[in-house]
N, C-alpha and C. Protein backbone atom coordinates (compact mmCIF):
# COMPACT_ATOMS: atom_id res chain seq x y z
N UNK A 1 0.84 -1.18 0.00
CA UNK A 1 0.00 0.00 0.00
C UNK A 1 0.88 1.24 0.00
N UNK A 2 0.78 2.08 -0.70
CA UNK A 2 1.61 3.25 -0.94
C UNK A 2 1.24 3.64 0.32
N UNK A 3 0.35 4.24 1.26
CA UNK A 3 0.70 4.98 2.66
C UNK A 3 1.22 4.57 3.67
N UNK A 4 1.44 3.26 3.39
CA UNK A 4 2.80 2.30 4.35
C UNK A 4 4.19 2.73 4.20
N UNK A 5 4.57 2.90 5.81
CA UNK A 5 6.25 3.41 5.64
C UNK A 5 6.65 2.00 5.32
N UNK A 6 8.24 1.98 4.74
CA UNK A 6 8.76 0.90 4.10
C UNK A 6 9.43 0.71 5.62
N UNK A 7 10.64 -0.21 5.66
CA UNK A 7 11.66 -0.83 6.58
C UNK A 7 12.59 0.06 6.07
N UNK A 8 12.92 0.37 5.19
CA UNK A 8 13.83 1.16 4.49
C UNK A 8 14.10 2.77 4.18
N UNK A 9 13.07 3.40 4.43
CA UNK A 9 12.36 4.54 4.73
C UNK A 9 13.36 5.70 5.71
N UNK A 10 14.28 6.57 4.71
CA UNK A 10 15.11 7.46 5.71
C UNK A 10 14.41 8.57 5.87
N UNK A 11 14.64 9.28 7.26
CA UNK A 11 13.99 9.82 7.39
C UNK A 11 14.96 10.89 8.27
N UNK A 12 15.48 11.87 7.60
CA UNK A 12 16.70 12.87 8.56
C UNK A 12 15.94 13.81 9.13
N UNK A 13 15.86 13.95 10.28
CA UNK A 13 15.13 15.23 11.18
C UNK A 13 16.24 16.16 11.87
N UNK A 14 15.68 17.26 11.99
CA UNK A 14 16.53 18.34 12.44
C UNK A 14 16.81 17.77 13.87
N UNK A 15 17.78 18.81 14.39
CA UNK A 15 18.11 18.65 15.59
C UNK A 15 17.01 18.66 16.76
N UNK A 16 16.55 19.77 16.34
CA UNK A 16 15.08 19.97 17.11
C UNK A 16 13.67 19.17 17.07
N UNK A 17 13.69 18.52 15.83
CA UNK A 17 12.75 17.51 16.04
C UNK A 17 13.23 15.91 16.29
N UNK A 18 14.55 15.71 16.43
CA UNK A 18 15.14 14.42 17.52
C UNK A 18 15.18 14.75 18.82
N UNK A 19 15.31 15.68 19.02
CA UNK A 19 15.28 16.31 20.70
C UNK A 19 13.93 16.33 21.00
N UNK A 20 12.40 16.43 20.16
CA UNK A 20 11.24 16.49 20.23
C UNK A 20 11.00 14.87 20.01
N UNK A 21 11.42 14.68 19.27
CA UNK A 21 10.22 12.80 18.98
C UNK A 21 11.17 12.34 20.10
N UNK A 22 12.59 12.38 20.84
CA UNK A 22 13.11 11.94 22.05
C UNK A 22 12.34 12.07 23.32
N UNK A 23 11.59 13.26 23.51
CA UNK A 23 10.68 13.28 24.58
C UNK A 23 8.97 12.98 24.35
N UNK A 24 8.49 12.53 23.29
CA UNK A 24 7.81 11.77 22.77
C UNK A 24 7.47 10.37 23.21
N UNK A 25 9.18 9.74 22.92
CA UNK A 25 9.40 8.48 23.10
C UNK A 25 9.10 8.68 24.50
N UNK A 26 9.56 9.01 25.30
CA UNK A 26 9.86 8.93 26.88
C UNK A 26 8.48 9.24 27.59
N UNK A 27 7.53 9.34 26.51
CA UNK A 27 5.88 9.67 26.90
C UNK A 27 5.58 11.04 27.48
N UNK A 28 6.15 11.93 27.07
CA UNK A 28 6.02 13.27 27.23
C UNK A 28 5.04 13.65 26.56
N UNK A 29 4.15 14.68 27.21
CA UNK A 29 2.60 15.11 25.87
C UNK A 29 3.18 16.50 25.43
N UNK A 30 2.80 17.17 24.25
CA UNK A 30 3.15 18.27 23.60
C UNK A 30 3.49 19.22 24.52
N UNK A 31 2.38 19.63 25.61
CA UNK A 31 2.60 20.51 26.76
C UNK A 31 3.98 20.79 27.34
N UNK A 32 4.18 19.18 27.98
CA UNK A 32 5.25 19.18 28.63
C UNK A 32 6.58 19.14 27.94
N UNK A 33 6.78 18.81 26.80
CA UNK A 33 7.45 19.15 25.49
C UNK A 33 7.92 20.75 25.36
N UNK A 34 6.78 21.63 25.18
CA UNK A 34 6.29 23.00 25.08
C UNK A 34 7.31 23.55 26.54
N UNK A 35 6.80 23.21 27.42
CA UNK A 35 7.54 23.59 28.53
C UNK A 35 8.81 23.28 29.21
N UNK A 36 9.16 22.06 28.78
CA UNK A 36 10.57 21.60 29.09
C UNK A 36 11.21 22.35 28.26
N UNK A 37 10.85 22.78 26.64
CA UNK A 37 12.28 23.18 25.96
C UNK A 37 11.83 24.64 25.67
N UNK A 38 10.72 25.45 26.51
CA UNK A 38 10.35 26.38 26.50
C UNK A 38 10.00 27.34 25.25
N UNK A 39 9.53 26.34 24.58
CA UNK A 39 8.77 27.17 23.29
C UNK A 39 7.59 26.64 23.16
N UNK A 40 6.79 27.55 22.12
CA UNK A 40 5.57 27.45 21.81
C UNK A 40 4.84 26.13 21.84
N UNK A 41 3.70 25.67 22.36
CA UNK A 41 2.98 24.54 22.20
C UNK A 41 2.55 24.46 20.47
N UNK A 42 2.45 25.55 19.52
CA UNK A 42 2.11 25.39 18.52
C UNK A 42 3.43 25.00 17.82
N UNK A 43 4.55 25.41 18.35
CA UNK A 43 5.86 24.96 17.78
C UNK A 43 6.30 23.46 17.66
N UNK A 44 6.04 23.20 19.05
CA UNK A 44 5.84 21.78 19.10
C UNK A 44 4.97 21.03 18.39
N UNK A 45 3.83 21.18 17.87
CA UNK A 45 2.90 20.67 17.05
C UNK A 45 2.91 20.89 15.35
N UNK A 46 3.85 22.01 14.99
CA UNK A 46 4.56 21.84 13.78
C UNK A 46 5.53 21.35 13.28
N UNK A 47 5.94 21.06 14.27
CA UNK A 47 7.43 19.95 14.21
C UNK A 47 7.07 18.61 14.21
N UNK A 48 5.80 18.19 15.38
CA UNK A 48 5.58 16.87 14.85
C UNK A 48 4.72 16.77 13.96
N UNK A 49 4.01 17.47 12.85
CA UNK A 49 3.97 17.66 11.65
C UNK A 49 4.75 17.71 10.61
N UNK A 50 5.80 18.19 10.61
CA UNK A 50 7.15 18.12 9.99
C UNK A 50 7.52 16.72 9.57
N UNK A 51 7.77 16.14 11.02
CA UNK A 51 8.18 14.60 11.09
C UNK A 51 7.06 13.85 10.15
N UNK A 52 5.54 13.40 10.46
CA UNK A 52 4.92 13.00 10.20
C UNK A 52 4.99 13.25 8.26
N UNK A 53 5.26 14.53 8.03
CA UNK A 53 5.30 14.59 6.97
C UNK A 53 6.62 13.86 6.01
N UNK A 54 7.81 14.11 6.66
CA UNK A 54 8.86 13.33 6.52
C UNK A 54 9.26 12.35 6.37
N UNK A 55 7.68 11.44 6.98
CA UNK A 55 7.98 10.10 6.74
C UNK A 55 6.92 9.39 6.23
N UNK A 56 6.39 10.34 5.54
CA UNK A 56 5.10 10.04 4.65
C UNK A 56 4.58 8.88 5.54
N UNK A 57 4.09 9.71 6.62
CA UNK A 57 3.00 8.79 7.49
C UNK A 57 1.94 9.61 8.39
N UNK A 58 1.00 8.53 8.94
CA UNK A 58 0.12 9.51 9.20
C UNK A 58 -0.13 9.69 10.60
N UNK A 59 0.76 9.26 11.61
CA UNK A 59 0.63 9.05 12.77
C UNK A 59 2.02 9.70 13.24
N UNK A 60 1.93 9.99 14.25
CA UNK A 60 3.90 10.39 15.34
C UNK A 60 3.75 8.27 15.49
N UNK A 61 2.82 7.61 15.85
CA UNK A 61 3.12 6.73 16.08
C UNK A 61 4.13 5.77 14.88
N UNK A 62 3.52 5.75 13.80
CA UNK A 62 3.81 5.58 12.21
C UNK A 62 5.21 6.43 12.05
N UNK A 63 5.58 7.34 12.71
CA UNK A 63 7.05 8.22 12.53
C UNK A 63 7.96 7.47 13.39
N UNK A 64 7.02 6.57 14.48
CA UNK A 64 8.14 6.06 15.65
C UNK A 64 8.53 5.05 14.97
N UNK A 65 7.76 3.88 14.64
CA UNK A 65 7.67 2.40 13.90
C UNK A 65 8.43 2.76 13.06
N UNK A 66 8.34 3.67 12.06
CA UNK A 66 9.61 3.76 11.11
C UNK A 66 11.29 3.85 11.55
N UNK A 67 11.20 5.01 12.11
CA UNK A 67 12.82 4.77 12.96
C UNK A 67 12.95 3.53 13.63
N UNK A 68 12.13 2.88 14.82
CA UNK A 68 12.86 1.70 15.41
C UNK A 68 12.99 0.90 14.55
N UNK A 69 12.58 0.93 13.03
CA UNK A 69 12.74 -0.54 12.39
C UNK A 69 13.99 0.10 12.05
N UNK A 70 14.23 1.48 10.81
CA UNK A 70 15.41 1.52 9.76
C UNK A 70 15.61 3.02 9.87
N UNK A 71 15.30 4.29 10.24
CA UNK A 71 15.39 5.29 9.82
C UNK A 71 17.07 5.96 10.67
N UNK A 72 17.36 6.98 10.50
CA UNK A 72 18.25 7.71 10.62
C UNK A 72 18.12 9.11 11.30
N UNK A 73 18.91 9.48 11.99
CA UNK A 73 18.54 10.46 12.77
C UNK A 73 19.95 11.19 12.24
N UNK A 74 19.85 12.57 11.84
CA UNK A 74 21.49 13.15 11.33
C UNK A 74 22.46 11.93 10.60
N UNK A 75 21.99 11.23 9.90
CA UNK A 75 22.61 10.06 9.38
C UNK A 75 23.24 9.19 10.35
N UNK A 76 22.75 9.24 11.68
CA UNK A 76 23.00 8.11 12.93
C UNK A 76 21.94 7.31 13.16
N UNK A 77 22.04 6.29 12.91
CA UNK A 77 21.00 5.01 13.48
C UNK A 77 20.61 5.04 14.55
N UNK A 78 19.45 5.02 14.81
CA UNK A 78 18.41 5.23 15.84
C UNK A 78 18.22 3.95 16.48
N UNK A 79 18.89 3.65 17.60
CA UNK A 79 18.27 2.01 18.62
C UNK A 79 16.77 1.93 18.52
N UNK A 80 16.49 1.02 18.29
CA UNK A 80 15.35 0.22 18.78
C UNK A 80 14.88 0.74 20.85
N UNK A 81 14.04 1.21 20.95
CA UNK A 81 13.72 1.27 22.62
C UNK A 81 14.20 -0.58 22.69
């Protein structure tokens, strides 16, 4: 199905949105995101838009599944949680 991320699927995010899908992972909600790195809650919600778009998917969840299988972070491989 074309709206399926592949296994293969790179996906380079800025600095700021690995430092964002990092507190994501760790079950952080946008808010606390917003407030830990002290910018905008709408900032935060365009960035994980960004991502989502980046990895031609339609979920942050669908952005996660892609990196733990194959994606790349600054051309560094991303562990599996």
């Amino acid at each position: 199905m074309a709206d399926e991320i592949t296994d293969d699927t790179m996906i380079n995010l800025s600095p700021r949105e690995a430092e964002i899908l990092a507190l994501i992972r760790a079950g952080k909600r946008s808010k606390e995101i917003a407030a830990e790195l002290g910018i905008a809650l709408n900032t935060v919600h365009a960035h994980r838009r960004n991502m989502i778009e980046k990895a031609s998917a339609r979920s942050m969840l669908q952005v996660i599944a892609a990196i733990d299988s194959a994606a790349t972070l600054d051309g560094q491989t991303v562990p599996a949680k």
